[in-house]
N, C-alpha and C. Protein backbone atom coordinates (compact mmCIF):
# COMPACT_ATOMS: atom_id res chain seq x y z
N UNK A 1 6.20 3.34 16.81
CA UNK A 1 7.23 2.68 16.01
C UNK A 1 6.89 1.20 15.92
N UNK A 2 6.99 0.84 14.36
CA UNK A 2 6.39 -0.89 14.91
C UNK A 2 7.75 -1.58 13.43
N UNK A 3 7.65 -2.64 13.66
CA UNK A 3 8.90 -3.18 13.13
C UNK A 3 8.38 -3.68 11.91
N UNK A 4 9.56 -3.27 10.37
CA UNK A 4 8.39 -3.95 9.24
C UNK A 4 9.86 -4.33 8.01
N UNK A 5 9.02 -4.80 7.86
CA UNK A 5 10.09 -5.94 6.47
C UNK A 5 10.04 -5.00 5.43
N UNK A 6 11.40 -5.02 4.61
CA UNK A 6 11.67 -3.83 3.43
C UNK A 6 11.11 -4.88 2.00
N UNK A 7 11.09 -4.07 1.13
CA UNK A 7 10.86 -4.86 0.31
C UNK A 7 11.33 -3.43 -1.18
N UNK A 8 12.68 -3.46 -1.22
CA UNK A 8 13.78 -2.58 -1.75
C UNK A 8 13.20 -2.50 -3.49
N UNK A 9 12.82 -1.35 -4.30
CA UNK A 9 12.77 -1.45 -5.51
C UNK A 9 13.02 0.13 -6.08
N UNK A 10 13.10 -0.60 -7.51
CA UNK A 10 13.70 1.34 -8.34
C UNK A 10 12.66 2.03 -8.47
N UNK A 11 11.97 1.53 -8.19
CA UNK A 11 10.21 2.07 -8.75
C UNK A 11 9.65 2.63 -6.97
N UNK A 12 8.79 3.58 -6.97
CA UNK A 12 8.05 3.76 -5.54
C UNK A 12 6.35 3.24 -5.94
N UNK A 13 6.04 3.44 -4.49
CA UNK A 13 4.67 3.50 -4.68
C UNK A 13 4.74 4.20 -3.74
N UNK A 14 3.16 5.03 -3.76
CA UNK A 14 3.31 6.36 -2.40
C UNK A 14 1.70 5.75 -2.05
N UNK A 15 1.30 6.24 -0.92
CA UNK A 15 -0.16 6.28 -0.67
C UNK A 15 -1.14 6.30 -1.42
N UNK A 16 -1.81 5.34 -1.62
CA UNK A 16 -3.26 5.71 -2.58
C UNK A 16 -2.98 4.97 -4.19
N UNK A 17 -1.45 4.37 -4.29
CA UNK A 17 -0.84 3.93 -5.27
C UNK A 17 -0.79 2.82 -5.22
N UNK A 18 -0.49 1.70 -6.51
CA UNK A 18 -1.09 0.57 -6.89
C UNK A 18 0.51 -0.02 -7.69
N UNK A 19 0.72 -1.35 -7.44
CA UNK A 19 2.04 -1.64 -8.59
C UNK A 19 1.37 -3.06 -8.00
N UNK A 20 2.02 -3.95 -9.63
CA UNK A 20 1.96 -5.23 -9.15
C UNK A 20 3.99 -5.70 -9.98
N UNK A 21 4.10 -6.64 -9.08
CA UNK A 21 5.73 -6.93 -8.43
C UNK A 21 5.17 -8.62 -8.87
N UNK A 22 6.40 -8.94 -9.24
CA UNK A 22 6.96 -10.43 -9.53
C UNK A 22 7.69 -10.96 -8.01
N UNK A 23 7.47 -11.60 -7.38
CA UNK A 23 8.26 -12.19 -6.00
C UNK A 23 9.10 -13.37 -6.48
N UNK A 24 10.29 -13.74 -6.59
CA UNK A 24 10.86 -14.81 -6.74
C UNK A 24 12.24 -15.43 -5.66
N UNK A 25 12.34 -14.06 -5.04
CA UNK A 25 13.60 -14.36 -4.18
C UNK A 25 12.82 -14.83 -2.90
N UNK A 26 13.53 -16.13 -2.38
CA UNK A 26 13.13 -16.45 -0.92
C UNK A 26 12.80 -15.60 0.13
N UNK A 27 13.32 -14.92 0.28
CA UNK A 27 13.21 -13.83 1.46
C UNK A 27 12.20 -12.60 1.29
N UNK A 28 11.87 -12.75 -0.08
CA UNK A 28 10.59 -12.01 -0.38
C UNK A 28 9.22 -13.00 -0.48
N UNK A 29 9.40 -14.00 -0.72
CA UNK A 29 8.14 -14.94 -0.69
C UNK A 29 8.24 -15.13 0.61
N UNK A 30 9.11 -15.04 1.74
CA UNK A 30 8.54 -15.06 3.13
C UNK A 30 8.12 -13.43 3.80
N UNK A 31 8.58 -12.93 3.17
CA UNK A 31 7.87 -11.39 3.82
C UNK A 31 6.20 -11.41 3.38
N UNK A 32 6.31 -12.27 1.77
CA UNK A 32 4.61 -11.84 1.46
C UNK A 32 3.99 -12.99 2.47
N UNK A 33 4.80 -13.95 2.61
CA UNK A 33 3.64 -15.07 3.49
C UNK A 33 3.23 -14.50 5.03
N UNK A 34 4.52 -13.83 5.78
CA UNK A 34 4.34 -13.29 6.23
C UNK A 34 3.35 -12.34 6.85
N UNK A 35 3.21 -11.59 5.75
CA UNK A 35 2.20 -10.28 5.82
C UNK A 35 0.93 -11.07 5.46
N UNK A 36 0.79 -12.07 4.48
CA UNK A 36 -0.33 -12.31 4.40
C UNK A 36 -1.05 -13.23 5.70
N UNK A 37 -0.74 -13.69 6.21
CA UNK A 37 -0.70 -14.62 7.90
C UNK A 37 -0.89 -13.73 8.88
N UNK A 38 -0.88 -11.80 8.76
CA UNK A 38 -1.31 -11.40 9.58
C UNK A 38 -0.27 -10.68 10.35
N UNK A 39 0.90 -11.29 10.17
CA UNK A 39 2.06 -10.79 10.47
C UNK A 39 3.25 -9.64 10.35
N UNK A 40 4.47 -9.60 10.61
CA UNK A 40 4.66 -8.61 10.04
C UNK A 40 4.10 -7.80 9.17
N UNK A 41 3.65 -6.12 8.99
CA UNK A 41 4.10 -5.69 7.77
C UNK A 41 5.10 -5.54 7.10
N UNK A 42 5.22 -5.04 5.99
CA UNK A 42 6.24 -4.63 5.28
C UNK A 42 6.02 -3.46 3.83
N UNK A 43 7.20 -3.06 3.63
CA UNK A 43 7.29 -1.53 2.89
C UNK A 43 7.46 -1.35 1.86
N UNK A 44 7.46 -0.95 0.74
CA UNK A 44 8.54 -0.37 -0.72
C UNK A 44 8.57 0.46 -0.19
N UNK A 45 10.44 0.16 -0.39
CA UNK A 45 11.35 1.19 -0.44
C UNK A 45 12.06 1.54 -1.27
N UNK A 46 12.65 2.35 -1.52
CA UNK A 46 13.07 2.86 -2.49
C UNK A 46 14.96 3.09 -2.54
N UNK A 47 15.23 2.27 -3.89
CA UNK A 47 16.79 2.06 -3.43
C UNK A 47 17.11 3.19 -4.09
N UNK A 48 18.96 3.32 -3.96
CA UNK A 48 19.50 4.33 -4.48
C UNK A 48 21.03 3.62 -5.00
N UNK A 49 20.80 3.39 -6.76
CA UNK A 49 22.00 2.85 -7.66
C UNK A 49 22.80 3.96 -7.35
N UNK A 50 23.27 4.99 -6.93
CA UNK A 50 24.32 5.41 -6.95
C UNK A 50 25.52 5.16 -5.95
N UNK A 51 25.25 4.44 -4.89
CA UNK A 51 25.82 3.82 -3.51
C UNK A 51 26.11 2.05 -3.96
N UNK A 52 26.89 1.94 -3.64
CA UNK A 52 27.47 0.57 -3.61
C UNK A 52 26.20 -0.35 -2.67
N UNK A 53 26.39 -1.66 -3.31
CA UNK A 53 25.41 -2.79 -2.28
C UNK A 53 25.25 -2.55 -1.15
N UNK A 54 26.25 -3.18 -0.16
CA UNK A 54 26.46 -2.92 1.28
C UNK A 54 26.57 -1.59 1.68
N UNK A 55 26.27 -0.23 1.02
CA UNK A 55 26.51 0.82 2.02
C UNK A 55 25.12 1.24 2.27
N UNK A 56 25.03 1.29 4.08
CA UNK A 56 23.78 1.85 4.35
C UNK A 56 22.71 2.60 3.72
N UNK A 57 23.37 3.58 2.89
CA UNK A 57 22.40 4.69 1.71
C UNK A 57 21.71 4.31 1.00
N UNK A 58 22.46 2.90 0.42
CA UNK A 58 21.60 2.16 -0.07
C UNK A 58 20.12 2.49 -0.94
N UNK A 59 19.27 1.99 0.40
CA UNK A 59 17.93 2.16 0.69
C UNK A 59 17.99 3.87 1.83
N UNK A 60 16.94 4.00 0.80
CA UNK A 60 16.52 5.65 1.22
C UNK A 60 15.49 5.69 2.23
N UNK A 61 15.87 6.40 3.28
CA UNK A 61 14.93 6.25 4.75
C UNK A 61 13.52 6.88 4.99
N UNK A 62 13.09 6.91 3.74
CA UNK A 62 11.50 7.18 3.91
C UNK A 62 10.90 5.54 3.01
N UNK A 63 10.03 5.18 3.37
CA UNK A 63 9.29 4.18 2.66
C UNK A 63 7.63 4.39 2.53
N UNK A 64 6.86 3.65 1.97
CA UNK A 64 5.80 3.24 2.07
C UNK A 64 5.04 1.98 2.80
N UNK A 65 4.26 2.34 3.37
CA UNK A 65 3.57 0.75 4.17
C UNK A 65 2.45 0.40 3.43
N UNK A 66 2.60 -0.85 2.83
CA UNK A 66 1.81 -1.19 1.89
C UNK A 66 1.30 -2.50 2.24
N UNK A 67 -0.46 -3.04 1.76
CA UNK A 67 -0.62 -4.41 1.55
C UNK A 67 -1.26 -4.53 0.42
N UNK A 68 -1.24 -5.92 0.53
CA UNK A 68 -1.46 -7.00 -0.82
C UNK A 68 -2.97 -7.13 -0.93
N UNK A 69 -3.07 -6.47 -2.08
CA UNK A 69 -4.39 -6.37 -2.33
C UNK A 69 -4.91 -7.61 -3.57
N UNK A 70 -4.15 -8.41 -4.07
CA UNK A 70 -4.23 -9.55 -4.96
C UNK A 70 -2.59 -10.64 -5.20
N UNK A 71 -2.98 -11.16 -5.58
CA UNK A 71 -2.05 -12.47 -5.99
C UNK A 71 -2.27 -13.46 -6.79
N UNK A 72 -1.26 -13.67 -8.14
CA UNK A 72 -1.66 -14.55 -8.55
C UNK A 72 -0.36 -15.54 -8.54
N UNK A 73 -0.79 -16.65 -9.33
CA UNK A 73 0.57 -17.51 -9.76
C UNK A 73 0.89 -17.15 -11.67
N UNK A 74 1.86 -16.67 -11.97
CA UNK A 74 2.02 -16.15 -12.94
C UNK A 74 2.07 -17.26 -13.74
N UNK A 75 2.43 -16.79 -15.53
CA UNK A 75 3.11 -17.83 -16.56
C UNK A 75 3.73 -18.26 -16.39
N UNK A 76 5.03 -17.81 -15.68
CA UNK A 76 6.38 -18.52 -15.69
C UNK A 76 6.62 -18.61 -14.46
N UNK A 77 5.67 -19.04 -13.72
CA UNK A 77 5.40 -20.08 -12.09
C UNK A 77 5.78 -19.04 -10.92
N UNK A 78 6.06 -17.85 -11.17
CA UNK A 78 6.22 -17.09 -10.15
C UNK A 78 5.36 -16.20 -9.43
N UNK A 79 5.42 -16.05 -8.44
CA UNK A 79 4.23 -15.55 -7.47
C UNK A 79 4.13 -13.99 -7.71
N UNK A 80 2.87 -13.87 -8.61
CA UNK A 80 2.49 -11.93 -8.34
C UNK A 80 1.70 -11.15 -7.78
N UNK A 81 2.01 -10.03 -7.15
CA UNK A 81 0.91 -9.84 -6.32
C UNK A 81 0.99 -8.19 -6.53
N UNK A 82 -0.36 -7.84 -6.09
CA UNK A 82 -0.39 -6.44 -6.38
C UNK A 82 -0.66 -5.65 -5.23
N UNK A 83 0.38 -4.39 -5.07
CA UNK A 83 0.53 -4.15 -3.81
C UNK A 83 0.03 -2.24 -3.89
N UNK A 84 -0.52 -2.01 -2.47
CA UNK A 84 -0.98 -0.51 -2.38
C UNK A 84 -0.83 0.33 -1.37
N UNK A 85 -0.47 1.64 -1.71
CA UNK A 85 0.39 2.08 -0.55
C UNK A 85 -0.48 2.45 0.55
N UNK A 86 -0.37 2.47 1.70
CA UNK A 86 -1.18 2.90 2.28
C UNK A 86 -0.71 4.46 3.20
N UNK A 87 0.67 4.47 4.15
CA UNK A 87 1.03 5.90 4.52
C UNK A 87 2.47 5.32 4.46
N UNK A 88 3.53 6.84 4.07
CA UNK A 88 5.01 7.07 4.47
C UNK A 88 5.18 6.60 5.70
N UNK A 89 6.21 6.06 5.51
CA UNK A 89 7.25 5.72 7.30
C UNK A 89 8.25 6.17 6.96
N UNK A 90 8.98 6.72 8.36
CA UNK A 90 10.78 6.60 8.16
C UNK A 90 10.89 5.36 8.27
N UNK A 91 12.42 5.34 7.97
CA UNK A 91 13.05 4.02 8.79
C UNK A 91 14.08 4.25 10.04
N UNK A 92 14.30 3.27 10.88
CA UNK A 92 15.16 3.48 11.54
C UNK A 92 15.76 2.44 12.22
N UNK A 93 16.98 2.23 12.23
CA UNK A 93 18.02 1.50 13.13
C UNK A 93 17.73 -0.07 12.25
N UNK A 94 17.58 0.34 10.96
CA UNK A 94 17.66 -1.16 9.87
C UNK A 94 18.91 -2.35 10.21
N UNK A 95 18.02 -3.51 10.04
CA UNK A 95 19.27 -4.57 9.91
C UNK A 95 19.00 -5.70 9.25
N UNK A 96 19.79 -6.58 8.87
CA UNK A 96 19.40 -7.51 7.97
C UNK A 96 18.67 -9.35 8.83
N UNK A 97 18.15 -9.96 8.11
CA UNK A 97 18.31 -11.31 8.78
C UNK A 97 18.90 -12.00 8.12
N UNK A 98 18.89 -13.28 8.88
CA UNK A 98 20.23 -14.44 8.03
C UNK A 98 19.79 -14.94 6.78
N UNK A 99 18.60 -14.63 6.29
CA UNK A 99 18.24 -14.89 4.83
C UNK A 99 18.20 -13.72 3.77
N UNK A 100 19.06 -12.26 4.55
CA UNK A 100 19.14 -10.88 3.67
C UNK A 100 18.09 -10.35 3.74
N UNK A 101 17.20 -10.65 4.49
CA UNK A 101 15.90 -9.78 4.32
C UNK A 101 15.92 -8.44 5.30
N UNK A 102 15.93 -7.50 4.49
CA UNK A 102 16.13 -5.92 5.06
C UNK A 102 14.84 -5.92 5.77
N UNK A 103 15.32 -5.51 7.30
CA UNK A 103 14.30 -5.02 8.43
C UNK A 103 14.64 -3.51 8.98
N UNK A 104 13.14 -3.16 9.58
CA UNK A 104 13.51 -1.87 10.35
C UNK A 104 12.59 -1.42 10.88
N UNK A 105 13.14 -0.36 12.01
CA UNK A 105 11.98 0.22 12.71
C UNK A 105 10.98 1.14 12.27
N UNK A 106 9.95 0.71 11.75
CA UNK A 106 8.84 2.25 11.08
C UNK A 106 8.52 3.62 11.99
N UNK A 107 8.36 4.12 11.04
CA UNK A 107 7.74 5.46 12.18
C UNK A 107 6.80 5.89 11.04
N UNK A 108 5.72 5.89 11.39
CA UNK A 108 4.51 6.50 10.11
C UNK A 108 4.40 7.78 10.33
N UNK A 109 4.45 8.41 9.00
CA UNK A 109 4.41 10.11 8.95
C UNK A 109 3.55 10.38 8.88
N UNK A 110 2.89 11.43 8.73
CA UNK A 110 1.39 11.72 8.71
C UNK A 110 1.35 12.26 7.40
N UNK A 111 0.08 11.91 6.79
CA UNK A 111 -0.30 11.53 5.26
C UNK A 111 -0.31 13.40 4.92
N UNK A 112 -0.16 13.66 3.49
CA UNK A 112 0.17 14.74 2.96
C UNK A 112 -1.38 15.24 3.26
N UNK A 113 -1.87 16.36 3.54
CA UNK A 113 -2.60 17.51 3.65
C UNK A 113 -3.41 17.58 2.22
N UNK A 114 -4.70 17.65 2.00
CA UNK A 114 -5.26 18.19 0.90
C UNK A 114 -4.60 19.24 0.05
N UNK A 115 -4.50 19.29 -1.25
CA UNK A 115 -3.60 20.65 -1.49
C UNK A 115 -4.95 20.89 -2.51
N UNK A 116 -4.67 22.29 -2.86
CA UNK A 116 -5.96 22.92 -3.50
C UNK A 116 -5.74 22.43 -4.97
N UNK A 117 -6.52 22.24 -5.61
CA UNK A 117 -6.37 21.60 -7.22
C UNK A 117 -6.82 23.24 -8.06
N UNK A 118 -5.41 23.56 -8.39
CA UNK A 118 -5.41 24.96 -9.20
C UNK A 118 -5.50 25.21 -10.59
N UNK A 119 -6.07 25.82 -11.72
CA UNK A 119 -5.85 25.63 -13.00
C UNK A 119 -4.80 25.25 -13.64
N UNK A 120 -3.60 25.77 -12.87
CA UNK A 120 -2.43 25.53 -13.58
C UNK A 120 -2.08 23.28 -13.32
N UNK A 121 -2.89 22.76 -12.37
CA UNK A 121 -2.87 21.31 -12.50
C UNK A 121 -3.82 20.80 -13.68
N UNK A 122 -4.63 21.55 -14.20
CA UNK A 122 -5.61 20.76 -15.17
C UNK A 122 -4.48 20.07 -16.20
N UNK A 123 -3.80 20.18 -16.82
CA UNK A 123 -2.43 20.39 -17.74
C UNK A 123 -1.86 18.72 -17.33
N UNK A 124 -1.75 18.67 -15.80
CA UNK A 124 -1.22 17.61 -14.81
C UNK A 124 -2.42 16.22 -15.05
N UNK A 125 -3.56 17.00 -15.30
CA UNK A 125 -4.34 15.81 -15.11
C UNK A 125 -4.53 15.06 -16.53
N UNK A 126 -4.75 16.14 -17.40
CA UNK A 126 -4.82 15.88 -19.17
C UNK A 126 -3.64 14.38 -19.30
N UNK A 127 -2.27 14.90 -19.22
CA UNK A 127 -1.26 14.67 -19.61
C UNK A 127 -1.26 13.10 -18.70
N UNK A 128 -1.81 13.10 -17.22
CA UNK A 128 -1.89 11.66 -16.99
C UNK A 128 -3.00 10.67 -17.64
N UNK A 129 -4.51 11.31 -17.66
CA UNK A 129 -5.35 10.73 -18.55
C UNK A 129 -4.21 10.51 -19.78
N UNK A 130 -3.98 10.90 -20.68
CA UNK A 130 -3.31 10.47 -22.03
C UNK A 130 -2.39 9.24 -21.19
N UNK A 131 -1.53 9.18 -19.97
CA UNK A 131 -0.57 8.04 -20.43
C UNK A 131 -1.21 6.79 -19.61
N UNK A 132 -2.41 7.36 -19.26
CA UNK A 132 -3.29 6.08 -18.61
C UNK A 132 -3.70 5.29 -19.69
N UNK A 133 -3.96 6.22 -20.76
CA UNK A 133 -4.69 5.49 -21.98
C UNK A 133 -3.77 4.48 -22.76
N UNK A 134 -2.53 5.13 -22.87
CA UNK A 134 -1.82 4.81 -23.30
C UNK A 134 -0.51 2.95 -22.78
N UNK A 135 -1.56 3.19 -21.00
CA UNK A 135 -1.30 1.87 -20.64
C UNK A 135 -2.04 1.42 -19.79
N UNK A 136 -2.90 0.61 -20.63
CA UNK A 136 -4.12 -0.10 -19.70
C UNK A 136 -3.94 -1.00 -18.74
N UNK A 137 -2.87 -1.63 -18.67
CA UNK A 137 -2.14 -2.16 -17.28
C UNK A 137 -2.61 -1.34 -16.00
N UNK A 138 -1.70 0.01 -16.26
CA UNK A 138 -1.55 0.84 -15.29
C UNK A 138 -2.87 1.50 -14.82
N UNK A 139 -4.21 1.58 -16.09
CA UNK A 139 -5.17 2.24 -16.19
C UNK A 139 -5.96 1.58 -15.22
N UNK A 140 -6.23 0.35 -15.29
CA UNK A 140 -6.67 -0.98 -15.12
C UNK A 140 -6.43 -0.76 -13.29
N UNK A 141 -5.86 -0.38 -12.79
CA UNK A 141 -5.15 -0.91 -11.69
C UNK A 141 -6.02 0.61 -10.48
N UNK A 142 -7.02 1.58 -11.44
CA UNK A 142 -7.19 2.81 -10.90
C UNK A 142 -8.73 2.81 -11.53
N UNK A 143 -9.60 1.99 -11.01
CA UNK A 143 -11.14 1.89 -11.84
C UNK A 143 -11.81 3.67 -11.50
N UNK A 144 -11.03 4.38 -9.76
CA UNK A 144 -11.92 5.43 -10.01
C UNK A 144 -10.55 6.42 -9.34
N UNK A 145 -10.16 6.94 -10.79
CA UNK A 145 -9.07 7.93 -10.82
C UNK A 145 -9.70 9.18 -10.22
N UNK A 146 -8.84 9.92 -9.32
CA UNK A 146 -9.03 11.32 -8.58
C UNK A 146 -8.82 12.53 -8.96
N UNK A 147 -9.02 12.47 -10.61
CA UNK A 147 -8.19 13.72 -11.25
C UNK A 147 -8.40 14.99 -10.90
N UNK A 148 -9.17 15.48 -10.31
CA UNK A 148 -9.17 16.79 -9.58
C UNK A 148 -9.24 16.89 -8.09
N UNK A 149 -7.75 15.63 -7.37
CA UNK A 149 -7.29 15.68 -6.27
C UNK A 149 -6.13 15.47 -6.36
N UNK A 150 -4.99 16.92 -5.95
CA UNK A 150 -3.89 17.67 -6.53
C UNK A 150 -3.19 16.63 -5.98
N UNK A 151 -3.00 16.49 -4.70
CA UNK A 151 -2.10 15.45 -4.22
C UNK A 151 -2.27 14.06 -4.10
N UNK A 152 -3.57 13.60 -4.90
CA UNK A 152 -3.61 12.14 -5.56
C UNK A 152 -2.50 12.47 -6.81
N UNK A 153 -2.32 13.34 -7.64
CA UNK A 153 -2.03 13.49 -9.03
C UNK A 153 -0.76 13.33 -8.96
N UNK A 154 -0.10 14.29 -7.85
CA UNK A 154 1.28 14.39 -7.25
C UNK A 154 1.91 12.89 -6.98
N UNK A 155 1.39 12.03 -6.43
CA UNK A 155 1.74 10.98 -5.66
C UNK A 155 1.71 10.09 -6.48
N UNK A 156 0.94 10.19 -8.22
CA UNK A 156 0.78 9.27 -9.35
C UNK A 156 1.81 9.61 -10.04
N UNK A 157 2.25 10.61 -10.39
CA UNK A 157 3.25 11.48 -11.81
C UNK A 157 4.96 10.92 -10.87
N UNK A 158 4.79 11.13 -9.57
CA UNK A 158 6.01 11.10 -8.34
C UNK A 158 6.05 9.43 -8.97
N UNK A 159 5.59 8.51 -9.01
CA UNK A 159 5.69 6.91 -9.54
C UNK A 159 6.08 6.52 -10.39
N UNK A 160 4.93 7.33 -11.68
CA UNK A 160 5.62 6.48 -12.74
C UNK A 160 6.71 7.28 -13.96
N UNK A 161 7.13 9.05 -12.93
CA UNK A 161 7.98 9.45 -14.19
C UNK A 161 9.40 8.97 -13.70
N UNK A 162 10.25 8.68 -14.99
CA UNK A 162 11.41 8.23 -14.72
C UNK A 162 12.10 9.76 -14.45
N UNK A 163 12.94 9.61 -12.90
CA UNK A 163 14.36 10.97 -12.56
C UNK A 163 15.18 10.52 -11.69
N UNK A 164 16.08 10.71 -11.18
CA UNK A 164 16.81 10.14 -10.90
C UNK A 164 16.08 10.10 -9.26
N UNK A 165 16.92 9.10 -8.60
CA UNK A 165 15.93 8.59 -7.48
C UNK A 165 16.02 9.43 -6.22
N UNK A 166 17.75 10.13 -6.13
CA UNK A 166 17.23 11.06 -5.32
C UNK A 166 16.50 12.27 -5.33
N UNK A 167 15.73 12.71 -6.71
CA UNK A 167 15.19 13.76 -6.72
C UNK A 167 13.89 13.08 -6.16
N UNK A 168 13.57 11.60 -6.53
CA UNK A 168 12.44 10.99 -6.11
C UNK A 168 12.07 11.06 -4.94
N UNK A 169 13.15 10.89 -4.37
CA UNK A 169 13.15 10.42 -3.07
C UNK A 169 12.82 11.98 -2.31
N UNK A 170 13.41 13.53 -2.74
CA UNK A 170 13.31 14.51 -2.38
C UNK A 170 11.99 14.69 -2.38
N UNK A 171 11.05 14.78 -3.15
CA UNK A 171 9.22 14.85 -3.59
C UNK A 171 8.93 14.05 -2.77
N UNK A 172 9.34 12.74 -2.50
CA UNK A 172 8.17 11.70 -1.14
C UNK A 172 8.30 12.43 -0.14
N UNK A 173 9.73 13.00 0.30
CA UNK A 173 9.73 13.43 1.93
C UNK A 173 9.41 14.22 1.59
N UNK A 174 8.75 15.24 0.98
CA UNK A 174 8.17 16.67 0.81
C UNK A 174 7.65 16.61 2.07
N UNK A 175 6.65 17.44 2.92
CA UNK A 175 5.95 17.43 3.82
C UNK A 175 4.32 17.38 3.16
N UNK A 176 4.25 17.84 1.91
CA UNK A 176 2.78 18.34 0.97
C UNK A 176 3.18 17.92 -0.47
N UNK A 177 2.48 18.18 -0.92
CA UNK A 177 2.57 18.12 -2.53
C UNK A 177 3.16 18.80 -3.16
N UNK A 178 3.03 20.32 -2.86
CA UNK A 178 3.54 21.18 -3.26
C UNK A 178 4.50 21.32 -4.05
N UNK A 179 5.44 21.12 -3.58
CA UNK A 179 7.05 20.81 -4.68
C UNK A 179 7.00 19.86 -5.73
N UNK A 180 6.07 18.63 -5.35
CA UNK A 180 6.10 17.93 -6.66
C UNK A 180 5.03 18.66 -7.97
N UNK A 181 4.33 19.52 -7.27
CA UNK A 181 3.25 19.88 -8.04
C UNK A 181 3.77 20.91 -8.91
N UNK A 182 4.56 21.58 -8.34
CA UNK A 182 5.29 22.65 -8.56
C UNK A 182 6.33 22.56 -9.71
N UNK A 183 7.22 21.32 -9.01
CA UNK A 183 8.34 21.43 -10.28
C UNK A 183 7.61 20.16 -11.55
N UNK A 184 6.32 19.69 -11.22
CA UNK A 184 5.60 18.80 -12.63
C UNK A 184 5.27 20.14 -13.31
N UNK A 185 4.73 20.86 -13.13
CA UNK A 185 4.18 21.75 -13.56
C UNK A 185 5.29 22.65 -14.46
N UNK A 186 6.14 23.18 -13.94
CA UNK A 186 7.03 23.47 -14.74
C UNK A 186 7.82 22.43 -15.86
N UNK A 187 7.96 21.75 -15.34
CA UNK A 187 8.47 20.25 -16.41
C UNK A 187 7.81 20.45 -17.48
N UNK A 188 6.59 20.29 -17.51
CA UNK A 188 5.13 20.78 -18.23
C UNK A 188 5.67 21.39 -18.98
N UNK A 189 5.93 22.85 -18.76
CA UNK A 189 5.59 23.94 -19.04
C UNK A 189 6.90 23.92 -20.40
N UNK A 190 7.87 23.45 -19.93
CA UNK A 190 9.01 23.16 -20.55
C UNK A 190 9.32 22.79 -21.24
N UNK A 191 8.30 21.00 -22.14
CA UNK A 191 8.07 20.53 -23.05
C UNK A 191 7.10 21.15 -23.67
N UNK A 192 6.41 22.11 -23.21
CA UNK A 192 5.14 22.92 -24.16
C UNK A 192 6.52 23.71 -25.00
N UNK A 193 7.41 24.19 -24.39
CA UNK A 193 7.91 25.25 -25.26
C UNK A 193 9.22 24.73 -25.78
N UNK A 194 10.05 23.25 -26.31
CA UNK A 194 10.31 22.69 -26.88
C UNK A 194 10.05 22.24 -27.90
């Protein structure tokens, strides 16, 4: 268990995953100075709009442990940096500091299991090639994509499709891929016959 700074958003990143984040609130420009000094880590986590501010639920008790793999100083003077997941943690026994910055105890899970890459994922991989193309930001950020590694694919589609967050949040704690692979696949299958 080692102690790590939250860093709360609507968006996830899971293992092996890439986002770059705008920092402007104080208590987040000291978590990145932080981490970058060697210090604390810290997580994306993943909130939940359906719970009021202050109620514990809040923030959903699985996260990601992530570092900063770049930084710049943006257009409009704010600090960006691009961050990558590295493994799931729980959280546990969270509390705040006197500048609001969400803390907690990690517990790192052990990283999802190879899952077999089956015909019925080729469909999974097509459909992300097309929206990679479709945003070279995001494309940009993945020079050597894993498309015939099921639970790289899982852990990419789990990011950037919009559902509501606790179903999100249901697919990270999966134990495997499986379920996310499972119900993309049908999703799939669903707009084919629409």
């Amino acid at each position: 268990m080692t102690e790590v700074a939250l860093f709360p958003l609507s968006q996830v990143v899971l293992p092996g995953g890439r986002m770059k984040l705008r920092v402007f609130e104080p208590r987040y420009i000291r978590l990145v100075r932080e981490a970058c000094a060697g210090g604390r880590p810290f997580v994306s986590a993943l909130l939940n709009p359906y719970v009021a501010q202050t109620h514990p639920d809040r923030i959903f008790p699985l996260a990601t442990l992530v570092q900063i793999t770049d930084f710049t100083q943006l257009d409009d003077g704010l600090l960006g940096i691009t961050i990558e997941g590295l493994q799931r943690v729980e959280l546990a026994d969270r509390w705040q500091e006197t500048d609001g910055l969400h803390v907690a105890n990690g517990i790192v899970l052990p990283d999802w299991q190879e899952t077999p890459f089956l015909p019925s994922h080729q469909q999974l991989t097509q459909e992300l090639k097309t929206v990679f193309a479709q945003n070279p930001q995001l494309e940009s950020m993945y020079p050597k994509p894993h498309w015939q590694d099921a639970t790289w694919l899982a852990q990419r589609w789990i990011e950037i499709l919009t559902m509501p967050p606790p179903l999100k949040y249901q697919l990270m704690a999966a134990d495997n891929a499986t379920p996310a692979l499972d119900a993309l696949c049908s999703w799939l299958q669903q707009q084919d016959s629409e």
